[in-house]
PDB file of N, CA and C in Angstrom:
ATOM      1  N   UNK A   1    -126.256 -26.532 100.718  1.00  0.00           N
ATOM      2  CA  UNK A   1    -125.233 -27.349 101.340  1.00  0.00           C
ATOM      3  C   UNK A   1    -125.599 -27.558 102.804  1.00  0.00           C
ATOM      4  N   UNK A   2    -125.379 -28.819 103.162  1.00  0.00           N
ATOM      5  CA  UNK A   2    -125.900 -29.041 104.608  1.00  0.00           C
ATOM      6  C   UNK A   2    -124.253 -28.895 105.254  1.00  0.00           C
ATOM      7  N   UNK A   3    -124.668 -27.952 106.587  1.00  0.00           N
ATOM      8  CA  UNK A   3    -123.828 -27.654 107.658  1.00  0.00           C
ATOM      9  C   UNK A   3    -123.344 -28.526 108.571  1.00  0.00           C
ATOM     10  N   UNK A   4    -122.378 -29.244 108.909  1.00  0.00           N
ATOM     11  CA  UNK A   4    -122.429 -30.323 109.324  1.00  0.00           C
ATOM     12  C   UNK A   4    -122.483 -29.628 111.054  1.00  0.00           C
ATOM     13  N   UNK A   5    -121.622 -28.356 111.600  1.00  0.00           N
ATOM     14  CA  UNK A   5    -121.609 -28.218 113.243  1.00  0.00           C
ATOM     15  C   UNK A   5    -122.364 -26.705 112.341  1.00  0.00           C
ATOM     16  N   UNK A   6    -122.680 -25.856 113.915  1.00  0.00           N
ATOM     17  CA  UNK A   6    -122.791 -24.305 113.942  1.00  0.00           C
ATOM     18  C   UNK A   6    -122.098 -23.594 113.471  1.00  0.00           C
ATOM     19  N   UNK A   7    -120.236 -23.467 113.448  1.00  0.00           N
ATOM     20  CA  UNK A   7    -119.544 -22.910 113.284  1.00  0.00           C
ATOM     21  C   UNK A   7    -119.656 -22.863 112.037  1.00  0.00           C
ATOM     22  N   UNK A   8    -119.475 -23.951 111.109  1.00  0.00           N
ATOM     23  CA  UNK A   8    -119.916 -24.241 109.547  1.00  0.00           C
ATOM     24  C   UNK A   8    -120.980 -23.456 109.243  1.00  0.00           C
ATOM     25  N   UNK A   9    -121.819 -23.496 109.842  1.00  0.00           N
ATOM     26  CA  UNK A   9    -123.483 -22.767 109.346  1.00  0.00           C
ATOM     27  C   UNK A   9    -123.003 -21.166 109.323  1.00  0.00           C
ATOM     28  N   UNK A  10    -122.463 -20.481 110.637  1.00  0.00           N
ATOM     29  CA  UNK A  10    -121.825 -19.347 111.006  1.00  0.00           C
ATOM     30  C   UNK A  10    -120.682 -18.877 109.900  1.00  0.00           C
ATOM     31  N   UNK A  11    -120.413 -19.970 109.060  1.00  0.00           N
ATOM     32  CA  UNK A  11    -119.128 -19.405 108.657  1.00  0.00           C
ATOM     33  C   UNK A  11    -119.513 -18.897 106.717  1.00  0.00           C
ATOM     34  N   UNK A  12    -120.617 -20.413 106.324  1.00  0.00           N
ATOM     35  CA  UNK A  12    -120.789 -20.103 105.207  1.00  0.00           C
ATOM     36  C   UNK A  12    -121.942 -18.773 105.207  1.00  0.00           C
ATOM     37  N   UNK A  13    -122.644 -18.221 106.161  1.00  0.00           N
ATOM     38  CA  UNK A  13    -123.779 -17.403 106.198  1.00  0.00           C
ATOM     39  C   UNK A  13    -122.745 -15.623 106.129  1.00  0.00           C
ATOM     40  N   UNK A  14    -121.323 -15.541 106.638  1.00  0.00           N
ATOM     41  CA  UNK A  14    -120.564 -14.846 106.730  1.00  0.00           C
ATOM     42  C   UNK A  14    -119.859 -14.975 105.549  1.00  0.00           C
ATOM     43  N   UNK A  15    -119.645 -15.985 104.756  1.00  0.00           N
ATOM     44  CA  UNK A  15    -118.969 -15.593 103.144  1.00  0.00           C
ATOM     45  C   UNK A  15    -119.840 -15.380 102.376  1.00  0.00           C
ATOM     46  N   UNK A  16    -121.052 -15.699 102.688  1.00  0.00           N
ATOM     47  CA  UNK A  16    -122.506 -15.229 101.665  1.00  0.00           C
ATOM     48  C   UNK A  16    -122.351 -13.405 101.681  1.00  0.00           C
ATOM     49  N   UNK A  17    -122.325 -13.270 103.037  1.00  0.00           N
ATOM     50  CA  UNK A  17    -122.251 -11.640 103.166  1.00  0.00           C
ATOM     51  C   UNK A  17    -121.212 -11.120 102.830  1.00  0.00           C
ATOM     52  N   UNK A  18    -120.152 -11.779 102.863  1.00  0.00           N
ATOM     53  CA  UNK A  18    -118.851 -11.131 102.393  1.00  0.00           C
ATOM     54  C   UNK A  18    -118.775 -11.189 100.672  1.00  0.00           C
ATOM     55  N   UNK A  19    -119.394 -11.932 100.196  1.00  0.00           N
ATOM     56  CA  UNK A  19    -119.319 -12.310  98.567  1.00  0.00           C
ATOM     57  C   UNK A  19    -120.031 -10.327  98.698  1.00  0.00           C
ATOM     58  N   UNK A  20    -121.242 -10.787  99.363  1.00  0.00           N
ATOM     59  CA  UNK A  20    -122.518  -9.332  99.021  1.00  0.00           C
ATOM     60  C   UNK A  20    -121.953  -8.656  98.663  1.00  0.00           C
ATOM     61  N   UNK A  21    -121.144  -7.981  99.435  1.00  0.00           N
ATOM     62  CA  UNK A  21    -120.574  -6.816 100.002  1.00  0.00           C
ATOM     63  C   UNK A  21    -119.639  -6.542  98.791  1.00  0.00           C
ATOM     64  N   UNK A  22    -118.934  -7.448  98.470  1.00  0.00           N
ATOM     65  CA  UNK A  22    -117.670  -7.153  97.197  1.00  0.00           C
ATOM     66  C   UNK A  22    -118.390  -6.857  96.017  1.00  0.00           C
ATOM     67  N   UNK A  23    -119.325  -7.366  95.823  1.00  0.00           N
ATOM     68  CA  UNK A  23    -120.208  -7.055  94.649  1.00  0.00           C
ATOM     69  C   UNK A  23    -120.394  -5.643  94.812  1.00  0.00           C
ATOM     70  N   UNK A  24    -121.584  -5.413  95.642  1.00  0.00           N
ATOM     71  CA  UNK A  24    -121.643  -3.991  96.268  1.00  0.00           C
ATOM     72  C   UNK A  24    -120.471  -2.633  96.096  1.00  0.00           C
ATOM     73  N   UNK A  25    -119.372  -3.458  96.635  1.00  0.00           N
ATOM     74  CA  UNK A  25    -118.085  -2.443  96.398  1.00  0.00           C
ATOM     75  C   UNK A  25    -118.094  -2.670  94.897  1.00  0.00           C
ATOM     76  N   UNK A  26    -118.146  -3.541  94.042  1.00  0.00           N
ATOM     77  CA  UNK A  26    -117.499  -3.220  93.018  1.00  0.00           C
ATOM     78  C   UNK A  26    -118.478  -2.034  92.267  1.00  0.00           C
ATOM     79  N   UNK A  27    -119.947  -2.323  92.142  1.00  0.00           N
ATOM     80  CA  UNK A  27    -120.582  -1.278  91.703  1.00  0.00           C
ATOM     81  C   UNK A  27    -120.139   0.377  92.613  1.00  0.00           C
ATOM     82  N   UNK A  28    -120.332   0.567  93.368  1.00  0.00           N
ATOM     83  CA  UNK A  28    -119.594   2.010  93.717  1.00  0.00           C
ATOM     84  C   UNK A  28    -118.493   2.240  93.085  1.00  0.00           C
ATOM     85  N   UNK A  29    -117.066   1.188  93.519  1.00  0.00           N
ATOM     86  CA  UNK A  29    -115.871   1.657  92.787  1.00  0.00           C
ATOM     87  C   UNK A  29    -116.192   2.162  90.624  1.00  0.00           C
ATOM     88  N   UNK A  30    -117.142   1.670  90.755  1.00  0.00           N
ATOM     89  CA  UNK A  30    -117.659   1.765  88.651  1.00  0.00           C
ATOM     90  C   UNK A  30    -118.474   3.467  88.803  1.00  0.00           C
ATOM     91  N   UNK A  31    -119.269   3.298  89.634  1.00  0.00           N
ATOM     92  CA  UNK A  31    -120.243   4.168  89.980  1.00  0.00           C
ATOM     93  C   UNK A  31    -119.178   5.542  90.335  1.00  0.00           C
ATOM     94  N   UNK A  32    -118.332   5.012  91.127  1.00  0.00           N
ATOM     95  CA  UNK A  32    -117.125   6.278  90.933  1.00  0.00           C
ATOM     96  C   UNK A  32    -116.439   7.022  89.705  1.00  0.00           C
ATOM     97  N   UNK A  33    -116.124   5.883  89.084  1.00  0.00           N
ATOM     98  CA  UNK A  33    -115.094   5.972  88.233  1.00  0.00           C
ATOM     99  C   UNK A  33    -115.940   6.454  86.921  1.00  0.00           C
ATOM    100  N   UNK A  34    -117.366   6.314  86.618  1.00  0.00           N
ATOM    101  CA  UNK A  34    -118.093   7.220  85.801  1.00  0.00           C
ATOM    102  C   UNK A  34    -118.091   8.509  85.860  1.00  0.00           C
ATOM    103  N   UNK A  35    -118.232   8.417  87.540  1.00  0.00           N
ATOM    104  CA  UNK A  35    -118.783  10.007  87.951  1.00  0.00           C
ATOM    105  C   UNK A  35    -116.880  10.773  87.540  1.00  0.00           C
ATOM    106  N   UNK A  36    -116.111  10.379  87.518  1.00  0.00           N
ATOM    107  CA  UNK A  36    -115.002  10.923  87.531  1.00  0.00           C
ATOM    108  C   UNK A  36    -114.510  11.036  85.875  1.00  0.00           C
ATOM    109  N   UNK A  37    -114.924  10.272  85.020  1.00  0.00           N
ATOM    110  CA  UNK A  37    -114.841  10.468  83.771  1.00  0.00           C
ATOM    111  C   UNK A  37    -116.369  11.275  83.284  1.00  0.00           C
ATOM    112  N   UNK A  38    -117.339  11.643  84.061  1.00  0.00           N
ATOM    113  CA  UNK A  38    -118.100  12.608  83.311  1.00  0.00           C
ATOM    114  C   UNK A  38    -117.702  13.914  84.159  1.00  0.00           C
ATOM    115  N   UNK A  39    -117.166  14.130  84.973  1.00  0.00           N
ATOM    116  CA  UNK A  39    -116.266  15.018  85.660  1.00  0.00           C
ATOM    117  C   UNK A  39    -115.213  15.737  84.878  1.00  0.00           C
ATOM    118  N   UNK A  40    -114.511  15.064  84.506  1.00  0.00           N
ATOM    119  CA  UNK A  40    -113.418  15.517  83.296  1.00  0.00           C
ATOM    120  C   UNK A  40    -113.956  16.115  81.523  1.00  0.00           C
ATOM    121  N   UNK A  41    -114.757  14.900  81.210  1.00  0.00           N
ATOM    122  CA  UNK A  41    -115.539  15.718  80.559  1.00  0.00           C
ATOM    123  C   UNK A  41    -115.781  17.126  80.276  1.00  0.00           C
ATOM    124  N   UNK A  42    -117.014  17.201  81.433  1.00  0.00           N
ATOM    125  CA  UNK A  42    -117.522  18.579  81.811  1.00  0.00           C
ATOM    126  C   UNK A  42    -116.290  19.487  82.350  1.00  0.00           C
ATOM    127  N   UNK A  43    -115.384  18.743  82.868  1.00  0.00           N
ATOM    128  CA  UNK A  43    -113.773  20.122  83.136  1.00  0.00           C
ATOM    129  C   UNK A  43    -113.130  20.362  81.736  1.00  0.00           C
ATOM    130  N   UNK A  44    -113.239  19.608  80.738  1.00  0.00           N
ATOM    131  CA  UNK A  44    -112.959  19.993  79.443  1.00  0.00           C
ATOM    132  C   UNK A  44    -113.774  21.243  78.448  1.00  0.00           C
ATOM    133  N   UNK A  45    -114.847  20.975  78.229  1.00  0.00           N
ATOM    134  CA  UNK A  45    -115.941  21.906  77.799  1.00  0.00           C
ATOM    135  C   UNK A  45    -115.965  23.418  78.715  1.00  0.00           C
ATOM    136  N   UNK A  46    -115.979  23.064  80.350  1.00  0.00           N
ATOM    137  CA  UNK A  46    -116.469  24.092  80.391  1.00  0.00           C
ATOM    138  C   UNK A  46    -115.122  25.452  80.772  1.00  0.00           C
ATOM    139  N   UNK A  47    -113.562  24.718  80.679  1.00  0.00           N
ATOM    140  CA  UNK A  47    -112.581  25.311  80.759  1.00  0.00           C
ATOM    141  C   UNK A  47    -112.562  25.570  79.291  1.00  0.00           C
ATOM    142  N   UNK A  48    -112.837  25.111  78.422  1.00  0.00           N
ATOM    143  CA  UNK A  48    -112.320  25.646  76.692  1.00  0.00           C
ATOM    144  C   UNK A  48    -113.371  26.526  76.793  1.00  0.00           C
ATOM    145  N   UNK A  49    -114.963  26.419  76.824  1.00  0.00           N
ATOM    146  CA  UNK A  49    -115.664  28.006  76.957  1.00  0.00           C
ATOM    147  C   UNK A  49    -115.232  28.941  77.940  1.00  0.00           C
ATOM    148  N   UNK A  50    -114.628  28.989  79.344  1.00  0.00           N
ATOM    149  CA  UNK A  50    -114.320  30.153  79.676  1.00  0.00           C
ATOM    150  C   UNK A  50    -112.909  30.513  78.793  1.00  0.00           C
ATOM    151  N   UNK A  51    -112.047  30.075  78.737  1.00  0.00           N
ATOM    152  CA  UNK A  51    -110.946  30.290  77.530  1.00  0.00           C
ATOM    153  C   UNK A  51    -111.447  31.341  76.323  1.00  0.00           C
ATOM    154  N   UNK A  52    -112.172  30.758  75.711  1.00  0.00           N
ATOM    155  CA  UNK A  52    -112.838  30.984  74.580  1.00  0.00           C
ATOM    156  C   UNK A  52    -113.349  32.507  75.077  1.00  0.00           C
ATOM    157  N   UNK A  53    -113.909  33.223  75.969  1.00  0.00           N
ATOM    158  CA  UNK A  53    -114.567  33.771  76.226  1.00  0.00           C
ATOM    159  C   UNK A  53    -113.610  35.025  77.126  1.00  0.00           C
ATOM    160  N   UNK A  54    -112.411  34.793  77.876  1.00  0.00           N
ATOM    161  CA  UNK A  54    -111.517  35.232  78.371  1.00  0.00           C
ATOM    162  C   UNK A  54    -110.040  35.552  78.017  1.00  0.00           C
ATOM    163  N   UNK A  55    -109.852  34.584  76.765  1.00  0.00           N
ATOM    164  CA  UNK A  55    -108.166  34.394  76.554  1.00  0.00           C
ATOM    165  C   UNK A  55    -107.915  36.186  76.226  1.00  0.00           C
ATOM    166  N   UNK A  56    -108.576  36.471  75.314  1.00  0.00           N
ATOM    167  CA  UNK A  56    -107.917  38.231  74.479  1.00  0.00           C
ATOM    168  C   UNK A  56    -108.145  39.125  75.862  1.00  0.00           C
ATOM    169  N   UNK A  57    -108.414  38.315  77.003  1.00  0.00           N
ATOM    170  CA  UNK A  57    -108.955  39.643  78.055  1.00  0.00           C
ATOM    171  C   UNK A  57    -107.934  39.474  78.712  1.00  0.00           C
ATOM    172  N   UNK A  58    -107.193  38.418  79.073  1.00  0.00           N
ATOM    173  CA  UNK A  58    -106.010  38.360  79.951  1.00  0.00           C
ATOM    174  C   UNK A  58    -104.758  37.951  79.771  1.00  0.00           C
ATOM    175  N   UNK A  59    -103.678  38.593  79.882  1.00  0.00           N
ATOM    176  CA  UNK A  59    -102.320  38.739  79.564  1.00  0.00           C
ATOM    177  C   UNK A  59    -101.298  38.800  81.280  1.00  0.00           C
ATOM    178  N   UNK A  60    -100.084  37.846  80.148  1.00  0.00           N
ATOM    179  CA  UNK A  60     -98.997  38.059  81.636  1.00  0.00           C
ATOM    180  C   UNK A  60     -97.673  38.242  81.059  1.00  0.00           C
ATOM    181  N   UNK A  61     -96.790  38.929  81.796  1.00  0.00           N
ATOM    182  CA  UNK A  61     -95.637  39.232  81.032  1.00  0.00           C
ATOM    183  C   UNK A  61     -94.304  38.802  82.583  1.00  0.00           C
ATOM    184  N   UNK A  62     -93.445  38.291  81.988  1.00  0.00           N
ATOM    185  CA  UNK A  62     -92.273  38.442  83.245  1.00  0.00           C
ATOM    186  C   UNK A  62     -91.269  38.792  82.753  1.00  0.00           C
ATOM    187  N   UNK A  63     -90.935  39.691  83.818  1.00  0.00           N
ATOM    188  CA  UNK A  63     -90.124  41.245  84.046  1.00  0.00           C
ATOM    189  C   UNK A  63     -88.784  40.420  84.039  1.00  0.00           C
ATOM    190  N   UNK A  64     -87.675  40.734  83.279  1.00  0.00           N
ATOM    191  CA  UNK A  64     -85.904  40.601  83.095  1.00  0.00           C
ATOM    192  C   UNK A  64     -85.366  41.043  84.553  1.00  0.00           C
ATOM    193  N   UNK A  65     -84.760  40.810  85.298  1.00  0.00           N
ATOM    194  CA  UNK A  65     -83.598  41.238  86.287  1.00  0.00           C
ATOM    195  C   UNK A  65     -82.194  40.493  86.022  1.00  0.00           C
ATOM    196  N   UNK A  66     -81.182  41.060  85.907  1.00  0.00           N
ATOM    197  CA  UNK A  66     -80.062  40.583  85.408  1.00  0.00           C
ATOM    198  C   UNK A  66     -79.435  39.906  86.932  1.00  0.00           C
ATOM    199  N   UNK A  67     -79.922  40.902  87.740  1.00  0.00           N
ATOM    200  CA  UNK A  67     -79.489  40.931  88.845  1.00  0.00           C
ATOM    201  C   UNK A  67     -80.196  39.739  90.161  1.00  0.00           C
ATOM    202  N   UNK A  68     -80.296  39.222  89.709  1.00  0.00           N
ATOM    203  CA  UNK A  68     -81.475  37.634  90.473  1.00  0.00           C
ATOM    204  C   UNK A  68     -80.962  36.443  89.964  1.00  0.00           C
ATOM    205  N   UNK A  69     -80.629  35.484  90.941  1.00  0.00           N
ATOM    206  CA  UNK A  69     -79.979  34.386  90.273  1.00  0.00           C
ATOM    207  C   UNK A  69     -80.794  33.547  89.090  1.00  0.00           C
ATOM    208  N   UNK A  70     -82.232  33.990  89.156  1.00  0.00           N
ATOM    209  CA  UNK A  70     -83.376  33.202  88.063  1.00  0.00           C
ATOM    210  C   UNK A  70     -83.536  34.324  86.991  1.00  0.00           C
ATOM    211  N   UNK A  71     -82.980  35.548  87.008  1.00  0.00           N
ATOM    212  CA  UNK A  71     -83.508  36.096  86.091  1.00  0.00           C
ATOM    213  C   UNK A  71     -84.764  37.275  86.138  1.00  0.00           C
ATOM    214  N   UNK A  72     -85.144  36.254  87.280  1.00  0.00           N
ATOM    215  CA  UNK A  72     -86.754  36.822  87.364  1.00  0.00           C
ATOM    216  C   UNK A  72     -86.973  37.913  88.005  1.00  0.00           C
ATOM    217  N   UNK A  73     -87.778  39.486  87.282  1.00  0.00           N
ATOM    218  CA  UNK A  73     -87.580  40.316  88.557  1.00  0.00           C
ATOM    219  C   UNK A  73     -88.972  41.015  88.652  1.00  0.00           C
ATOM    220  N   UNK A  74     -89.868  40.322  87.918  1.00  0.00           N
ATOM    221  CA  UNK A  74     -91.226  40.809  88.737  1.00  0.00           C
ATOM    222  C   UNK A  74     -92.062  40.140  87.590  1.00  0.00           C
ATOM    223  N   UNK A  75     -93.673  40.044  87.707  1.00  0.00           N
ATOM    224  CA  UNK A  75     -94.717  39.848  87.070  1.00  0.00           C
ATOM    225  C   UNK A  75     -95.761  40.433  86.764  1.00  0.00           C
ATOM    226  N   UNK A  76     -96.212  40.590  85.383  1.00  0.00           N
ATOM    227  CA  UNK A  76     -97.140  41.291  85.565  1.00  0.00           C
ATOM    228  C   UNK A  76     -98.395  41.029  84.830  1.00  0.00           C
ATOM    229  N   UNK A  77     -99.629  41.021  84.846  1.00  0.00           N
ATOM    230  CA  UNK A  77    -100.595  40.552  85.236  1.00  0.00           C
ATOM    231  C   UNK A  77    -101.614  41.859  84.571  1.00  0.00           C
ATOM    232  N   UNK A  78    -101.913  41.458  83.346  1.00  0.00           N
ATOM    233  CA  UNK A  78    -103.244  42.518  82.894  1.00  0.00           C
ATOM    234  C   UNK A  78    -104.190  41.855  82.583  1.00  0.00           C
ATOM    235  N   UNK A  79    -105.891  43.011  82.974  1.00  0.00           N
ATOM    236  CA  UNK A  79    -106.623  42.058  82.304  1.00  0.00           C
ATOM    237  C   UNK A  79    -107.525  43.420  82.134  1.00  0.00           C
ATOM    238  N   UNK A  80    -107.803  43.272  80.747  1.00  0.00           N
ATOM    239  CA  UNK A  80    -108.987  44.382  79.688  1.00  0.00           C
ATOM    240  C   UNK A  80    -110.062  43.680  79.726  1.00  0.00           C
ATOM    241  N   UNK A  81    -110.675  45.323  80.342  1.00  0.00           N
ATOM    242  CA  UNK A  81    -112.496  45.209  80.773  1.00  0.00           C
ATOM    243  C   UNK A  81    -113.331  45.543  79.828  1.00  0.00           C
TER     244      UNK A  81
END
């Protein structure tokens, strides 16, 4: 396309770069959003193997108080070595 003044020339050479750039962003925003679904993934697998590997080792129990407006009157917290 012929530029008819400078400002024109200045202006389409600045939406060329601005088109760039959105492109650009859009691959990162994808490039993110992979890395964040193989993220979850791998937080799936590798929380069900420590599970798998920990659940019979650790136990929690909460303690009755009649006397506490929740009920609640302590916690307790075992874990077999």
């Amino acid at each position: 396309m012929n530029a008819k003044s400078p400002n024109r020339s200045e202006y389409l050479d600045l939406r060329a770069e601005a088109n760039h750039l959105k492109s650009v962003a859009s691959y990162a925003i994808s490039a993110v959003m992979f890395n964040h679904l193989v993220s979850a993934v791998d937080a799936i697998f590798t929380t069900s193997r420590w599970n798998r590997e920990h659940a019979t080792r650790l136990g929690g129990r909460l303690w009755y108080n009649p006397d506490n407006p929740y009920g609640l009157g302590g916690v307790q917290l075992t874990l077999a070595l």
